[in-house]
PDB file of N, CA and C in Angstrom:
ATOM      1  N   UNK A   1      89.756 129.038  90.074  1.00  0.00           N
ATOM      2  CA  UNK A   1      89.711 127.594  90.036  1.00  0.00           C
ATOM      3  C   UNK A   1      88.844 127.091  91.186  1.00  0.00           C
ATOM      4  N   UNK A   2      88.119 126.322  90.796  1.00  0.00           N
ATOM      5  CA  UNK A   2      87.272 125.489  92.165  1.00  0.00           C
ATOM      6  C   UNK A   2      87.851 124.589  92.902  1.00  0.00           C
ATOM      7  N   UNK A   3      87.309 124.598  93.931  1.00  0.00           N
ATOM      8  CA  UNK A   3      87.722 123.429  94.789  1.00  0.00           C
ATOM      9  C   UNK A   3      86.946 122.316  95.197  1.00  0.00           C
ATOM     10  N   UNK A   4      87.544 121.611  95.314  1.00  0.00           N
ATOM     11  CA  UNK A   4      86.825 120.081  95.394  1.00  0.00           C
ATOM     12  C   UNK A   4      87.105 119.616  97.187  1.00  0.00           C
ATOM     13  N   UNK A   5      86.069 119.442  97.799  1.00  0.00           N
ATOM     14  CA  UNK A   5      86.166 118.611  98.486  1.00  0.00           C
ATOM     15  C   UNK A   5      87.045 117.555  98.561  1.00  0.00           C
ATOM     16  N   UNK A   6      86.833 116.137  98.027  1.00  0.00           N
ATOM     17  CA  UNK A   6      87.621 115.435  97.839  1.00  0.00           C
ATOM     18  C   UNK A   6      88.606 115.365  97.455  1.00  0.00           C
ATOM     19  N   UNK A   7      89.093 116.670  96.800  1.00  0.00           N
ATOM     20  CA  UNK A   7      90.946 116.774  96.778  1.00  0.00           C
ATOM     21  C   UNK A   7      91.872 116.657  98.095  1.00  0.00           C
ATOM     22  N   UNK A   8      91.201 116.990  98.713  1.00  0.00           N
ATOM     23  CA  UNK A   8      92.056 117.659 100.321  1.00  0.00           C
ATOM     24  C   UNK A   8      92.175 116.180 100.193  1.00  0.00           C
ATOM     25  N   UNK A   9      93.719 116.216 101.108  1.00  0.00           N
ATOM     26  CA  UNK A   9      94.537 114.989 101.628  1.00  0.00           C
ATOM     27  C   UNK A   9      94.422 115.181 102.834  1.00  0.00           C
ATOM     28  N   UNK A  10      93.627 114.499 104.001  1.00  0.00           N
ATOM     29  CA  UNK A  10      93.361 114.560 105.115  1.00  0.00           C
ATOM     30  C   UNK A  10      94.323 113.354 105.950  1.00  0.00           C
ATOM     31  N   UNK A  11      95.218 112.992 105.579  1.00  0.00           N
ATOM     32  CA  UNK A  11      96.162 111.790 106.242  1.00  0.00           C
ATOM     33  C   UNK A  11      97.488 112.249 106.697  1.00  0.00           C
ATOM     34  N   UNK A  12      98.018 111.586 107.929  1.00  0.00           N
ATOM     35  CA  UNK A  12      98.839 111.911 108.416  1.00  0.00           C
ATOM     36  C   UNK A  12     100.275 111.346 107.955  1.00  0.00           C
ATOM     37  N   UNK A  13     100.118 110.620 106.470  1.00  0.00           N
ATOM     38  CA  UNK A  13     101.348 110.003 105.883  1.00  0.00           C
ATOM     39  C   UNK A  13     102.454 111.623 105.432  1.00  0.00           C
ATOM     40  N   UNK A  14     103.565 111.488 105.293  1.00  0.00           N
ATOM     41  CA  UNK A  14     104.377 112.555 104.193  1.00  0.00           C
ATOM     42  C   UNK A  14     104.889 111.251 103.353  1.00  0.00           C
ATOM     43  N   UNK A  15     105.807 111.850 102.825  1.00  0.00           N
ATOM     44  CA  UNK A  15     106.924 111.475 101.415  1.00  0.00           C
ATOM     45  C   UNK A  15     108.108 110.224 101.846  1.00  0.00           C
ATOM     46  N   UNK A  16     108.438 110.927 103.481  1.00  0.00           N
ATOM     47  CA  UNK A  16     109.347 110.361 104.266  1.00  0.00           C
ATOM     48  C   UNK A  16     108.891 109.020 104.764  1.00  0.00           C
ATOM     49  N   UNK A  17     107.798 108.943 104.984  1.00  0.00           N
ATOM     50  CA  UNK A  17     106.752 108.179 105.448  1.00  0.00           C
ATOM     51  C   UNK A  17     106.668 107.139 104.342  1.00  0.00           C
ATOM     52  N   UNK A  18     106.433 107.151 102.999  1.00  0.00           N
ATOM     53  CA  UNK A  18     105.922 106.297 101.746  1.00  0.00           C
ATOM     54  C   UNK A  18     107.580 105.789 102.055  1.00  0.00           C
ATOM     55  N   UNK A  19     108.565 106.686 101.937  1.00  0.00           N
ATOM     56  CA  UNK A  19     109.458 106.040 101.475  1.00  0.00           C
ATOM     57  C   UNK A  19     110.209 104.909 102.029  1.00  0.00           C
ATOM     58  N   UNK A  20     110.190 105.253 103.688  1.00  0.00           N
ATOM     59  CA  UNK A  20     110.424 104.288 104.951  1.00  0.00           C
ATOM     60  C   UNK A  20     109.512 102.896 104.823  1.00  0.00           C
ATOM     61  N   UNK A  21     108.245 102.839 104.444  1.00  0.00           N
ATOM     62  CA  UNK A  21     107.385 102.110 104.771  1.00  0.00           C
ATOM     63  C   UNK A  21     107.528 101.191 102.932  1.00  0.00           C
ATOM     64  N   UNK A  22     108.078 101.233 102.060  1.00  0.00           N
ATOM     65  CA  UNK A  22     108.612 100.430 100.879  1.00  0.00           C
ATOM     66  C   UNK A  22     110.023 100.286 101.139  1.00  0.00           C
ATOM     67  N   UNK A  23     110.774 100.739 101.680  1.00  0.00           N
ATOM     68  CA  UNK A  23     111.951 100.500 101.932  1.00  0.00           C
ATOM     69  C   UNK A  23     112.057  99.123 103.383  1.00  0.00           C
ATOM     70  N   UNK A  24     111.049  99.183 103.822  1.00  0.00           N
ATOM     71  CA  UNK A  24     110.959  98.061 104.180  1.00  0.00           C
ATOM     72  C   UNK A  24     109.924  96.837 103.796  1.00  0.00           C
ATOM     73  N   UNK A  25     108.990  96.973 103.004  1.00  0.00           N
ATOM     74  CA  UNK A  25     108.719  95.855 102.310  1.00  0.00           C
ATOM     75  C   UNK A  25     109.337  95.655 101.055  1.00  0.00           C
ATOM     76  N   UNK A  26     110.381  96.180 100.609  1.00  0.00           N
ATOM     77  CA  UNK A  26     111.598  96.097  99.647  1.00  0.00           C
ATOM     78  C   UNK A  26     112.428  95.219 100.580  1.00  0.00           C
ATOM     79  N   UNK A  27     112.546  95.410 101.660  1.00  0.00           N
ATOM     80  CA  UNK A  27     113.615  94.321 102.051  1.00  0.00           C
ATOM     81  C   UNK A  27     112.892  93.540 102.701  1.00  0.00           C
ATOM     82  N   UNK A  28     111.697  93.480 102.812  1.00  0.00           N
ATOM     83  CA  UNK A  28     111.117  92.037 103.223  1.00  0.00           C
ATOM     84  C   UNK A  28     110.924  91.938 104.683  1.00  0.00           C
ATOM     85  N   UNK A  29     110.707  92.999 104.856  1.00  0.00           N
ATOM     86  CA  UNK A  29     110.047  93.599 107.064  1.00  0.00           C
ATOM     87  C   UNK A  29     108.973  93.868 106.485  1.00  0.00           C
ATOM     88  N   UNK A  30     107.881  93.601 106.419  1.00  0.00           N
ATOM     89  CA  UNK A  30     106.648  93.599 105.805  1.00  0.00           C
ATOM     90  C   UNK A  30     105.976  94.318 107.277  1.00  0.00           C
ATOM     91  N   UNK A  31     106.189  93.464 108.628  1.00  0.00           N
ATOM     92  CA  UNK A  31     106.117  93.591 109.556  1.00  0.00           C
ATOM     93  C   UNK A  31     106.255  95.234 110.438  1.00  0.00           C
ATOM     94  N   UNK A  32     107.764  95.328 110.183  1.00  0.00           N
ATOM     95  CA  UNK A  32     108.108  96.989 110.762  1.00  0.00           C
ATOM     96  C   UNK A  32     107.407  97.926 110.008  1.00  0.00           C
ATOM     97  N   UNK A  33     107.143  97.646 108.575  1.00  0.00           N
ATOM     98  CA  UNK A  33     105.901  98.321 107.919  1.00  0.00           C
ATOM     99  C   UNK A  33     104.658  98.837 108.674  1.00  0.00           C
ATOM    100  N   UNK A  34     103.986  97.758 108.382  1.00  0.00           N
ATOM    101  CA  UNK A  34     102.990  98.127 109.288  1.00  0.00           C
ATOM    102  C   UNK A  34     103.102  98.363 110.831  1.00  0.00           C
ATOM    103  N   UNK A  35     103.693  98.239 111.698  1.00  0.00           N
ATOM    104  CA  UNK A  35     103.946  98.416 112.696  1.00  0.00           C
ATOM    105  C   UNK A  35     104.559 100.251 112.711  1.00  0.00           C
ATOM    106  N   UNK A  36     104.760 100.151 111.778  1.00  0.00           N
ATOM    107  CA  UNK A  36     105.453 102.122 111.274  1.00  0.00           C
ATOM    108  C   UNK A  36     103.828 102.579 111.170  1.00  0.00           C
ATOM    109  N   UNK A  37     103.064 101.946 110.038  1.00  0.00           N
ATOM    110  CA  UNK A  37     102.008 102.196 109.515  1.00  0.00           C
ATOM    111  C   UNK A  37     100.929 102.571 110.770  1.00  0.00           C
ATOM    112  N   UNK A  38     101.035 101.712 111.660  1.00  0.00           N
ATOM    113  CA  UNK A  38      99.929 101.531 113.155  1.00  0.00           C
ATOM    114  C   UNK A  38     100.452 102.962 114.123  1.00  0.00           C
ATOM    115  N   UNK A  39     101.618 103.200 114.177  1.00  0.00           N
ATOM    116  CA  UNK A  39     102.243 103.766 115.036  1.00  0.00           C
ATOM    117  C   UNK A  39     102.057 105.712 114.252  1.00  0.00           C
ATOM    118  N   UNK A  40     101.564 105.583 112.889  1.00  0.00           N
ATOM    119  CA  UNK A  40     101.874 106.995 112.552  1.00  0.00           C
ATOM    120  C   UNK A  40     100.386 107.640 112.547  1.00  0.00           C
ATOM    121  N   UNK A  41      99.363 106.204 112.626  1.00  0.00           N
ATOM    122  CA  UNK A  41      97.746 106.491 112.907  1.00  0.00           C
ATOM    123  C   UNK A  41      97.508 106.819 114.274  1.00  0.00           C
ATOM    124  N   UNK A  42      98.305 106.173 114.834  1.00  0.00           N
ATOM    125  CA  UNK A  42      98.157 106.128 116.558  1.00  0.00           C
ATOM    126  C   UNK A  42      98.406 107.749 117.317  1.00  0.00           C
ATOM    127  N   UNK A  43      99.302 108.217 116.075  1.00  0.00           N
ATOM    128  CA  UNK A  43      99.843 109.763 116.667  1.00  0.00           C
ATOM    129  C   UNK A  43      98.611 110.592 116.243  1.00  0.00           C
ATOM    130  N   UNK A  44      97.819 110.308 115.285  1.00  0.00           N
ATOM    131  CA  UNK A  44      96.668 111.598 114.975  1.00  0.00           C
ATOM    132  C   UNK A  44      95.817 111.415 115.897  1.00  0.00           C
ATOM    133  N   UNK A  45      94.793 112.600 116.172  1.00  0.00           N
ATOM    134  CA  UNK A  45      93.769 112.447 117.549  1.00  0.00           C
ATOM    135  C   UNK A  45      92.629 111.970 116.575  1.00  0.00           C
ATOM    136  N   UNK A  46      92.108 112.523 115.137  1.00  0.00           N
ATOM    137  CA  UNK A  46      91.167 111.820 114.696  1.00  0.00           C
ATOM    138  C   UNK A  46      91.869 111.056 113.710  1.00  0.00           C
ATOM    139  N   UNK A  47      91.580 109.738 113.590  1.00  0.00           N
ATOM    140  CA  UNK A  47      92.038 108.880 112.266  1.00  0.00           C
ATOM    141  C   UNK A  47      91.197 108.630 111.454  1.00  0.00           C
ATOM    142  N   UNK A  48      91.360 109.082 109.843  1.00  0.00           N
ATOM    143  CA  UNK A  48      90.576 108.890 109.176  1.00  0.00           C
ATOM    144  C   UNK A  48      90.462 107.533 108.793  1.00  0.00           C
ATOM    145  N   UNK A  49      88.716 107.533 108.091  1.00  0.00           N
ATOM    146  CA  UNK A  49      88.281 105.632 107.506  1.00  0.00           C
ATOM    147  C   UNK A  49      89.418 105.732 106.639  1.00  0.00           C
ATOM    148  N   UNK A  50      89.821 104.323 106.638  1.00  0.00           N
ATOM    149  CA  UNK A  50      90.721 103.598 106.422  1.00  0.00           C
ATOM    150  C   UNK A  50      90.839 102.427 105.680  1.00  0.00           C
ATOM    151  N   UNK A  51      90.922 101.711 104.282  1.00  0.00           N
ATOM    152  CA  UNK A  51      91.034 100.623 104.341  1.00  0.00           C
ATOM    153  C   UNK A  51      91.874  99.428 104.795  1.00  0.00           C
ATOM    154  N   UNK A  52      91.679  98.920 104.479  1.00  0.00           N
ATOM    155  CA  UNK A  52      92.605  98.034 105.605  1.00  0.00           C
ATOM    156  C   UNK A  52      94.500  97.761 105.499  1.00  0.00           C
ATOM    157  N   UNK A  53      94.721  97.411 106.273  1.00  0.00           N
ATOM    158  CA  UNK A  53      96.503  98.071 105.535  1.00  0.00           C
ATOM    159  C   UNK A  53      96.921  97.019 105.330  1.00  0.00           C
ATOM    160  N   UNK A  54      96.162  95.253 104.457  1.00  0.00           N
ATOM    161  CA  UNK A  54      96.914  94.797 103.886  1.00  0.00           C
ATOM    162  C   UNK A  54      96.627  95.345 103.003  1.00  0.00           C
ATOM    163  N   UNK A  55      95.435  95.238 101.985  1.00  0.00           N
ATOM    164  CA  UNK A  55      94.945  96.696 100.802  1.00  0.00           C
ATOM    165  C   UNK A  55      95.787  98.212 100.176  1.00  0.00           C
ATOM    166  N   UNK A  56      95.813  98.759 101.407  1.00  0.00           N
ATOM    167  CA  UNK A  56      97.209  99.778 101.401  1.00  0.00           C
ATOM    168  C   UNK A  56      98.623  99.422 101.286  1.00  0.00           C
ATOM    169  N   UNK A  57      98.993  98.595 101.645  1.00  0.00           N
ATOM    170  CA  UNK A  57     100.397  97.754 101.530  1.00  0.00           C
ATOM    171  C   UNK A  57     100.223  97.271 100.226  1.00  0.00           C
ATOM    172  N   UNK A  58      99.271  96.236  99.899  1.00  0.00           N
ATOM    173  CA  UNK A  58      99.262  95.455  98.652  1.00  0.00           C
ATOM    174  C   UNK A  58      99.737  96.694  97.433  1.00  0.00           C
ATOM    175  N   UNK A  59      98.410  97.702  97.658  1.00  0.00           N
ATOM    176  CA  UNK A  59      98.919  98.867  96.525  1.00  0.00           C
ATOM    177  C   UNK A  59     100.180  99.450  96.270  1.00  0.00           C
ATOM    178  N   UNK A  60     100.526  99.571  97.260  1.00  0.00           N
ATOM    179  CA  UNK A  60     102.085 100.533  97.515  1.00  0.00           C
ATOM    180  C   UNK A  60     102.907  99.480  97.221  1.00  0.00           C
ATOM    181  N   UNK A  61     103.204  98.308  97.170  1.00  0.00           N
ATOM    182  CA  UNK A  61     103.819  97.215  96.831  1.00  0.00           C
ATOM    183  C   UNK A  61     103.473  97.318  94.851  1.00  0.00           C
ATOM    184  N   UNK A  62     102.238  97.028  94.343  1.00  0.00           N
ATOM    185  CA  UNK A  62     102.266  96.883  93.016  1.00  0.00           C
ATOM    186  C   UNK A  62     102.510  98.471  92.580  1.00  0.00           C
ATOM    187  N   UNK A  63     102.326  99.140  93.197  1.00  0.00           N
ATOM    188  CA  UNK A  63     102.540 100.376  92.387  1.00  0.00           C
ATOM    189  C   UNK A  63     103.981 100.994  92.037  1.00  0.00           C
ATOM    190  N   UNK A  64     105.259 100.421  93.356  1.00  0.00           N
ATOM    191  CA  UNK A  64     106.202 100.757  93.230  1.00  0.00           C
ATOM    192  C   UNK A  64     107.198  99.542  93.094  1.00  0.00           C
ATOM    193  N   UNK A  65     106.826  98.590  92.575  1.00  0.00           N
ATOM    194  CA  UNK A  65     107.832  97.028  92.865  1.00  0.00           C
ATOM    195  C   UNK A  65     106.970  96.079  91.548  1.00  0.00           C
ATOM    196  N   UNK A  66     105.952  96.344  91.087  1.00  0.00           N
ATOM    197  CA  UNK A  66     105.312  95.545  89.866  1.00  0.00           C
ATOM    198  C   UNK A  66     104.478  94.803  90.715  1.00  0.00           C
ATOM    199  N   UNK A  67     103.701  94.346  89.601  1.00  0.00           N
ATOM    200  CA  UNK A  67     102.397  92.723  90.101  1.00  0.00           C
ATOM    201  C   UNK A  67     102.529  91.730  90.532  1.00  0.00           C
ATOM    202  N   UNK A  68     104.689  91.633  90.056  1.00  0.00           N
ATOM    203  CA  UNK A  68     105.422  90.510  90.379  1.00  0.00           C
ATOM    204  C   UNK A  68     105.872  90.206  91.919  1.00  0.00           C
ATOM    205  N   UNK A  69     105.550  90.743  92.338  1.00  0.00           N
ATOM    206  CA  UNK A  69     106.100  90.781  93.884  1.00  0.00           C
ATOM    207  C   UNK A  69     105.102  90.537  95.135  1.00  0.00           C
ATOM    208  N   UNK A  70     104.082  90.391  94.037  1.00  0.00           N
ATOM    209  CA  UNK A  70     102.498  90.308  94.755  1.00  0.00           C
ATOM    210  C   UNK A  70     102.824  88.906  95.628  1.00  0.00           C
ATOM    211  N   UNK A  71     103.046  87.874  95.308  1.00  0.00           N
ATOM    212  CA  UNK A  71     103.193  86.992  96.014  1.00  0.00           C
ATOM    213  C   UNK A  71     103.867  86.782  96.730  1.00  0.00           C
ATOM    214  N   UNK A  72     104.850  87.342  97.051  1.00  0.00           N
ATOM    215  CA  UNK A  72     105.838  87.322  98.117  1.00  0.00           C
ATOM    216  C   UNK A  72     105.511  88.295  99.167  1.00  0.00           C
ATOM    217  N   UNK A  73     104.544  89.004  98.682  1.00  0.00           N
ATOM    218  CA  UNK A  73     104.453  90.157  99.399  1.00  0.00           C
ATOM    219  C   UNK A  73     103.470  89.429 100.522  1.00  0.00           C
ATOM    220  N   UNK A  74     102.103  88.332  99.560  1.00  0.00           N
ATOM    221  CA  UNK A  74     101.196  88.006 100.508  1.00  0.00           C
ATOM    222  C   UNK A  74     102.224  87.099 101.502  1.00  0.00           C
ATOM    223  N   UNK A  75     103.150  86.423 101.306  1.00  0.00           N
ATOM    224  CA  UNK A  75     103.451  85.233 101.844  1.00  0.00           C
ATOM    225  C   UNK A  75     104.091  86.332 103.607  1.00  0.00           C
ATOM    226  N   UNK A  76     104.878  87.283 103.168  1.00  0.00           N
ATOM    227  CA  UNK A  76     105.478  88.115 103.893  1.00  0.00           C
ATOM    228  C   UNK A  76     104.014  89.067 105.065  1.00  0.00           C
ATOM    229  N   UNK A  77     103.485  89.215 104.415  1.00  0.00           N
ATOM    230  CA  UNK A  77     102.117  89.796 105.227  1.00  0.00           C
ATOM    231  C   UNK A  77     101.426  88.896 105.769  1.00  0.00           C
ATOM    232  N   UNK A  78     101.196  87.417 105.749  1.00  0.00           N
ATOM    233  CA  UNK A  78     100.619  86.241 106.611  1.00  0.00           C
ATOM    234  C   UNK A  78     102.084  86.700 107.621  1.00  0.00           C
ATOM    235  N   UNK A  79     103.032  86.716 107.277  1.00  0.00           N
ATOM    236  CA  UNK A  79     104.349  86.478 108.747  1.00  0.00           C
ATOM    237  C   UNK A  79     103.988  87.565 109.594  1.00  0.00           C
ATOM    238  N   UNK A  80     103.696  88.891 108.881  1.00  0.00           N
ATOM    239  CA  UNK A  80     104.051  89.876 110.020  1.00  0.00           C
ATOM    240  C   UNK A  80     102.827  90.015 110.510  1.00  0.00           C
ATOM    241  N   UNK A  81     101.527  89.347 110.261  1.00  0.00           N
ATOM    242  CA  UNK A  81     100.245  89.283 110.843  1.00  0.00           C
ATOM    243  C   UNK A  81     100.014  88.227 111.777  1.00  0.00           C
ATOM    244  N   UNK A  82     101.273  87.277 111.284  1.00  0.00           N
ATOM    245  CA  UNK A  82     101.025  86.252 113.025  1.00  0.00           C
ATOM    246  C   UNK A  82     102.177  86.746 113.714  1.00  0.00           C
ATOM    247  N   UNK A  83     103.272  87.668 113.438  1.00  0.00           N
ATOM    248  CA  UNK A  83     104.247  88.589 114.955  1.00  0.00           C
ATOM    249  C   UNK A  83     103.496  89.345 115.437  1.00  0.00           C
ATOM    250  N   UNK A  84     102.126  90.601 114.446  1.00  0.00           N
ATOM    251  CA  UNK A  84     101.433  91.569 115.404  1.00  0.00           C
ATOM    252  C   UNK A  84     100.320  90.772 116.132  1.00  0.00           C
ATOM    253  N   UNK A  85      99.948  89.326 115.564  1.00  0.00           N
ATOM    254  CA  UNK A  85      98.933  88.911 116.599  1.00  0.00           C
ATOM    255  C   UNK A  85      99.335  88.823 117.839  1.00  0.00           C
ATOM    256  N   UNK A  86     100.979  88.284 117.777  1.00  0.00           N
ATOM    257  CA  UNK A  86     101.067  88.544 119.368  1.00  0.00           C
ATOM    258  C   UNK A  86     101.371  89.646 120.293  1.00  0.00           C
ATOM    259  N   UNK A  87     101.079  90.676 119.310  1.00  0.00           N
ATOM    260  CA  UNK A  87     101.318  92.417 120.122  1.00  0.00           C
ATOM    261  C   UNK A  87     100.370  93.084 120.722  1.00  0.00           C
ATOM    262  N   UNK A  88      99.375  92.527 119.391  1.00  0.00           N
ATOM    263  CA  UNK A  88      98.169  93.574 119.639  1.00  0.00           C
ATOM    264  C   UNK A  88      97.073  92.163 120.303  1.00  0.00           C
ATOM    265  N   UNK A  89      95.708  93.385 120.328  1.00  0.00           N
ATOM    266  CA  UNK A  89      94.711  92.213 121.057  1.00  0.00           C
ATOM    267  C   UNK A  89      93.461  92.356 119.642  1.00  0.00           C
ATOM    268  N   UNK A  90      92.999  91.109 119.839  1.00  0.00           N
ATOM    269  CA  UNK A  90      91.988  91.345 118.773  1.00  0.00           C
ATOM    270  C   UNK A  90      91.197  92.223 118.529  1.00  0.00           C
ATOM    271  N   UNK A  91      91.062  93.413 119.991  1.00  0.00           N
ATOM    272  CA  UNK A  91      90.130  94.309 119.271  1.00  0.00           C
ATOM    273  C   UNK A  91      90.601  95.435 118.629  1.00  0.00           C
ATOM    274  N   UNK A  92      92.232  96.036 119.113  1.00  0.00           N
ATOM    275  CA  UNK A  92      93.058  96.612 118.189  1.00  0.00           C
ATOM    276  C   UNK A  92      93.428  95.581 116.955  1.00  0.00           C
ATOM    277  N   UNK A  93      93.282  94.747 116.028  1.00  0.00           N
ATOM    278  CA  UNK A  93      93.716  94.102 115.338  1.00  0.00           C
ATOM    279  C   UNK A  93      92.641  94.532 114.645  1.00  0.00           C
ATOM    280  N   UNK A  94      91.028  94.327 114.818  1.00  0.00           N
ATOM    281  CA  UNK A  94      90.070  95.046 114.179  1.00  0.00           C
ATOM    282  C   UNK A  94      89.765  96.288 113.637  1.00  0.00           C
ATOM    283  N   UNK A  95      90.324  97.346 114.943  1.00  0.00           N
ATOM    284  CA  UNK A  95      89.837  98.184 115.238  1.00  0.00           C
ATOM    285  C   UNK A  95      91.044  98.929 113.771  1.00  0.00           C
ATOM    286  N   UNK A  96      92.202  98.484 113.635  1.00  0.00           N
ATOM    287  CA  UNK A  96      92.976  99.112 112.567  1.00  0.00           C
ATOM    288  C   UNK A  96      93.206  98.214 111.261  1.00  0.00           C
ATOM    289  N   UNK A  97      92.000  97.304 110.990  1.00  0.00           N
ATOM    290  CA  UNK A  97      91.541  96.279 110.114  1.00  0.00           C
ATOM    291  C   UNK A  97      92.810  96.232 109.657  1.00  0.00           C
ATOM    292  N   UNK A  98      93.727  94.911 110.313  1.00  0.00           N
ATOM    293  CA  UNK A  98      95.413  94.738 109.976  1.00  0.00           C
ATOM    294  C   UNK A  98      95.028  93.498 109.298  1.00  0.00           C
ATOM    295  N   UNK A  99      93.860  92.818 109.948  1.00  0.00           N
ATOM    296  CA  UNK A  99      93.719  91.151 109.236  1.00  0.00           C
ATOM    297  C   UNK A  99      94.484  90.832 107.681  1.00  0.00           C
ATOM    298  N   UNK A 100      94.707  89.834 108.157  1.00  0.00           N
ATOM    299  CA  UNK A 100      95.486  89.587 106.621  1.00  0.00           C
ATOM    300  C   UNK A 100      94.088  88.382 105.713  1.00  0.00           C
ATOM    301  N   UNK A 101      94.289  88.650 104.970  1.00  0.00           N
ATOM    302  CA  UNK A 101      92.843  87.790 103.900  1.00  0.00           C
ATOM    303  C   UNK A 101      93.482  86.504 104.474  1.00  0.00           C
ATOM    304  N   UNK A 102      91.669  86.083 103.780  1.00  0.00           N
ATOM    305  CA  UNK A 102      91.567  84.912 103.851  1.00  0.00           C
ATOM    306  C   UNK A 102      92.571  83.915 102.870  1.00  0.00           C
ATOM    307  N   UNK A 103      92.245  82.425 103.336  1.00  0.00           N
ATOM    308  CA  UNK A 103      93.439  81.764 102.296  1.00  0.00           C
ATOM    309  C   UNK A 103      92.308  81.871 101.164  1.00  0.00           C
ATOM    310  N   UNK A 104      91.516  81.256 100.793  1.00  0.00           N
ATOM    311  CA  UNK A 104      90.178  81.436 100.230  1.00  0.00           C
ATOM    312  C   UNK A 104      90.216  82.682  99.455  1.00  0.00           C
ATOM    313  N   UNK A 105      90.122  84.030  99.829  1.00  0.00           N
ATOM    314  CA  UNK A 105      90.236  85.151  99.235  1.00  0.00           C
ATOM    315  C   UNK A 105      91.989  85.037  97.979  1.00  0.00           C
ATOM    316  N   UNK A 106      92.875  84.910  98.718  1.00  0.00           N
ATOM    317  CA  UNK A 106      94.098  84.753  97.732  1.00  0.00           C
ATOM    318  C   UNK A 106      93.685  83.488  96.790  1.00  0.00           C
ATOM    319  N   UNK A 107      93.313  82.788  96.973  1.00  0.00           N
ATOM    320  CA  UNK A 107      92.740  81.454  95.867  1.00  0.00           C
ATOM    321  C   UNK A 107      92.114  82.026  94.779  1.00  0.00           C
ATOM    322  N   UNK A 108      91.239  83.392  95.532  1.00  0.00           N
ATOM    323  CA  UNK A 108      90.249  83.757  94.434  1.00  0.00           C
ATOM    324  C   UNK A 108      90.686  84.729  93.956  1.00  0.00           C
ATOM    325  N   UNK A 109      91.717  85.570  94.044  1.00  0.00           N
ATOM    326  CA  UNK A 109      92.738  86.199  93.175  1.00  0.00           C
ATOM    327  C   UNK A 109      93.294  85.483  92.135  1.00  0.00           C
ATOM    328  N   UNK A 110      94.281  84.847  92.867  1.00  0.00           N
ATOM    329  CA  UNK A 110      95.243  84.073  91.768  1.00  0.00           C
ATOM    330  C   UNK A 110      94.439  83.555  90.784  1.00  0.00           C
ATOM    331  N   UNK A 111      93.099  82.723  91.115  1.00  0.00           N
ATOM    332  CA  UNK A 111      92.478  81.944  89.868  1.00  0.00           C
ATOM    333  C   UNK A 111      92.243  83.006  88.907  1.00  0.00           C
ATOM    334  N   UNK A 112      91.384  84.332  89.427  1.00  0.00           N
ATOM    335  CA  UNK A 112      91.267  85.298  88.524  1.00  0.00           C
ATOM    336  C   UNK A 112      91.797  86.303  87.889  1.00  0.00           C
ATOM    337  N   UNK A 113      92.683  85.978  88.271  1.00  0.00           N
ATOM    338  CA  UNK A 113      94.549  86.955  87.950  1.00  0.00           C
ATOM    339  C   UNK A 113      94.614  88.188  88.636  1.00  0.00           C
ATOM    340  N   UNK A 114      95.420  88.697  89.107  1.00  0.00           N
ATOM    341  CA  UNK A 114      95.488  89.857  90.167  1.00  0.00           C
ATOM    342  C   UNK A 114      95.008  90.886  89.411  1.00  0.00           C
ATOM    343  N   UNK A 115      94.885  92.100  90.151  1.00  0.00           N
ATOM    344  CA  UNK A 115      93.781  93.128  90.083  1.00  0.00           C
ATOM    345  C   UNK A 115      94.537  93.753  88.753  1.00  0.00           C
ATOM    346  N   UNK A 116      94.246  95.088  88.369  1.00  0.00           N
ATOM    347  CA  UNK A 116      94.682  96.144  87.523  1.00  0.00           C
ATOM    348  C   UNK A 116      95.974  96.479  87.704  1.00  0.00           C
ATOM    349  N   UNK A 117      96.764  96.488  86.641  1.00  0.00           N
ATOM    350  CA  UNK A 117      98.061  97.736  86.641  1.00  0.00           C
ATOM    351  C   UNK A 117      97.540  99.152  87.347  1.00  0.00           C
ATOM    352  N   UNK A 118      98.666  99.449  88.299  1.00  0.00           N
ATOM    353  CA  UNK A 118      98.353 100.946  88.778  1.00  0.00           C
ATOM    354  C   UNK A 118      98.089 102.158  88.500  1.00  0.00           C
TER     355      UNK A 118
END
């Protein structure tokens, strides 16, 4: 059998990890999420590119909770992006692209109906 490059899973997430990090945006710590999420990148010496972890959150949210939860989810990710503004400094806020979208960007969702089933 061949191998593929791009198969390898080069990330420092496990199983324990997915499950901690929906178990709290299931209860609506959107916040300790990512703050789990920042803290398990922070332990590897190289961190791989990354998209940004509202993107990663958003997914892991529709993939295991439905499309329906999308909005609560954004409303919950504006909160825990103005508690880490006051943790972190803007250039760690960049540097682990936490920004939460624009209002503008969610406008231009909703008008165009949220992305794909998972």
């Amino acid at each position: 059998m061949r191998q593929f490059p791009w198969r390898r899973h080069n990330h420092p997430f496990s199983l324990s990890f997915l499950e901690e990090a929906l178990r709290y945006v299931g209860m609506n710590e959107v916040h300790k999420a990512v703050t789990l999420y920042l803290a398990t990148l922070k332990k590897e010496e190289t961190v791989p590119v990354q998209r940004s972890v509202y993107r990663e959150f958003l997914f892991l949210t529709m993939a295991a909770m439905g499309k329906d939860h999308v909005a609560a989810f954004d409303k919950k990710y504006k909160s825990a992006f103005s508690r880490l503004t006051g943790t972190l400094s803007l250039e760690e806020i960049q540097k682990n692209r936490v920004q939460a979208p624009t209002t503008k960007a969610l406008d231009c969702r909703r008008s165009f109906h949220p992305p794909l089933e998972c």
